[in-house]
C-alpha atoms as a PDB file:
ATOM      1  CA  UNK A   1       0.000   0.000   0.000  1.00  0.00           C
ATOM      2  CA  UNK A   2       1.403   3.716  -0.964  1.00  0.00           C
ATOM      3  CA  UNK A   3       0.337   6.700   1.473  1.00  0.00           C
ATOM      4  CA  UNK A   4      -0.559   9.749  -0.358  1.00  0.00           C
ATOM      5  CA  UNK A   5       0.445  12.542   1.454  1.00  0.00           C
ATOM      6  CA  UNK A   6      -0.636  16.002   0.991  1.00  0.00           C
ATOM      7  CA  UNK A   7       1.391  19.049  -0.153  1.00  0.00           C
ATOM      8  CA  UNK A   8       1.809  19.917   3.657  1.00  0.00           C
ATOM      9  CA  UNK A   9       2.582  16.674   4.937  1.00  0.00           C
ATOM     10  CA  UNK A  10       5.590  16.456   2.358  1.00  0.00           C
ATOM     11  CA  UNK A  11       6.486  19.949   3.185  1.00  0.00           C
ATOM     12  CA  UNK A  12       7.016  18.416   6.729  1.00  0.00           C
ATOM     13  CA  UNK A  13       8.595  15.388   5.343  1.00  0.00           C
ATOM     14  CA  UNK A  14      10.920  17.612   4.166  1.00  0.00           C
ATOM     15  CA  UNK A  15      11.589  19.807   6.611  1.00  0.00           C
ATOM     16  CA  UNK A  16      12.391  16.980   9.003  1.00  0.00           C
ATOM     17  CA  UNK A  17      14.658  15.011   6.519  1.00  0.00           C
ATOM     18  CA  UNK A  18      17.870  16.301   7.560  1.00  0.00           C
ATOM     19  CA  UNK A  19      17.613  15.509  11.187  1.00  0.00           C
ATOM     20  CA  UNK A  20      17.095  12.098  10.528  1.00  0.00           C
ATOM     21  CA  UNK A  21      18.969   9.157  12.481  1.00  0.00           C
ATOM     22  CA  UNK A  22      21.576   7.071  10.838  1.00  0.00           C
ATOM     23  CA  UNK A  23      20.778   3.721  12.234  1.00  0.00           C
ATOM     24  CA  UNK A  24      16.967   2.724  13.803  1.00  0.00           C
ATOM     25  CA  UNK A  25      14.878   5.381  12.158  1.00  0.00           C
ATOM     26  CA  UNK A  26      13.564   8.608  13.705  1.00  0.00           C
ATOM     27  CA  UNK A  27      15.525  11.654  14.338  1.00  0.00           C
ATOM     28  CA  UNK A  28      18.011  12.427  15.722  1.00  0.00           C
ATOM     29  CA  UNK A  29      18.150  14.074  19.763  1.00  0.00           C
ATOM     30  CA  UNK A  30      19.753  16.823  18.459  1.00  0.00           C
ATOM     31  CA  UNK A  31      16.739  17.847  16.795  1.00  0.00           C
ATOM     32  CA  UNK A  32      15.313  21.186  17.513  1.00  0.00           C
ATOM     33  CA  UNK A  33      11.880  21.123  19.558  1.00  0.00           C
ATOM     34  CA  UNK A  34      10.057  21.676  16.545  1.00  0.00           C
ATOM     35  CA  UNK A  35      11.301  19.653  13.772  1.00  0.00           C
ATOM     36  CA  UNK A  36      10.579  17.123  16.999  1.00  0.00           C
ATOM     37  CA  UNK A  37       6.789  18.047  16.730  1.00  0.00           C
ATOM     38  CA  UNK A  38       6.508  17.844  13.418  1.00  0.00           C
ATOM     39  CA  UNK A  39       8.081  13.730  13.481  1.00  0.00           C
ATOM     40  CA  UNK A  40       5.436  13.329  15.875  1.00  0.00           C
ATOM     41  CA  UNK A  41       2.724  14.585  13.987  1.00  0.00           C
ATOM     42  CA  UNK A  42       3.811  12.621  10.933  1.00  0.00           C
ATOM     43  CA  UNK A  43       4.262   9.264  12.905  1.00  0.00           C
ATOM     44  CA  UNK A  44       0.451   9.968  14.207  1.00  0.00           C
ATOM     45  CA  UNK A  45      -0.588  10.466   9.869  1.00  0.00           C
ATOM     46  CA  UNK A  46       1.027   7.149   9.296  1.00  0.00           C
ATOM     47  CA  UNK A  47       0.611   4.846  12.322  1.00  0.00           C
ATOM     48  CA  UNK A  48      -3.372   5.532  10.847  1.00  0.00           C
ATOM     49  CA  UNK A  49      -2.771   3.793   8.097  1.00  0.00           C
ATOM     50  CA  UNK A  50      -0.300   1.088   9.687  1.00  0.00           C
ATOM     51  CA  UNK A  51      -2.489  -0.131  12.512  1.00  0.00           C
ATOM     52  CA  UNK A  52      -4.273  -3.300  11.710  1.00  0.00           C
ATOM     53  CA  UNK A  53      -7.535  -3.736  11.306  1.00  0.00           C
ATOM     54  CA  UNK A  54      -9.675  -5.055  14.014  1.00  0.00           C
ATOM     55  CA  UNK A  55     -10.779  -7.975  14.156  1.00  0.00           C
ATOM     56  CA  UNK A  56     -13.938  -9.650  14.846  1.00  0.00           C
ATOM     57  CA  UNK A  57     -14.550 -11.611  18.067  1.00  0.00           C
ATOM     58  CA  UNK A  58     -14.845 -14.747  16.200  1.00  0.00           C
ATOM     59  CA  UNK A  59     -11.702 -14.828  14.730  1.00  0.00           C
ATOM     60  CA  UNK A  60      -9.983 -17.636  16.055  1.00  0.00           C
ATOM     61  CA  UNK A  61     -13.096 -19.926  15.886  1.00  0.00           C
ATOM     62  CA  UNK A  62     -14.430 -18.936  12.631  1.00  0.00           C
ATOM     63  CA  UNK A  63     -14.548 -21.695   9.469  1.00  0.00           C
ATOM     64  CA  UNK A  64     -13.496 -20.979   6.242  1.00  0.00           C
ATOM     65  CA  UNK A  65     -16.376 -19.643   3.618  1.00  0.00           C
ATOM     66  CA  UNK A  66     -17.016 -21.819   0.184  1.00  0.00           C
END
């Protein structure tokens, strides 16, 4: 699946590119307080789209469909 971000959300992308961390993703602590906020507010766009979906109550006794 491919995210589509919006012209702001890249602008923020961008903006945060340069402190990034070598090794392990995120940024690095060096970071100033608000390239910091704007990671965070692009992990909370994507973790949307990266949590699972819920599943139903059923799901470990359920039987296949035909």
């Amino acid at each position: 699946m491919r995210i589509k971000f919006t012209e702001e959300e890249e602008r923020m992308f961008d903006m945060v590119m340069p402190y990034a961390a070598q090794k392990g993703g995120g940024i690095r602590p060096d970071a100033p307080p608000e390239i910091q906020a704007i990671y965070a507010r692009l992990v909370e766009i994507t973790n949307q789209y990266l949590t699972p979906c819920h599943l139903p109550d059923n799901w470990t006794t359920a039987k296949p469909t035909k």
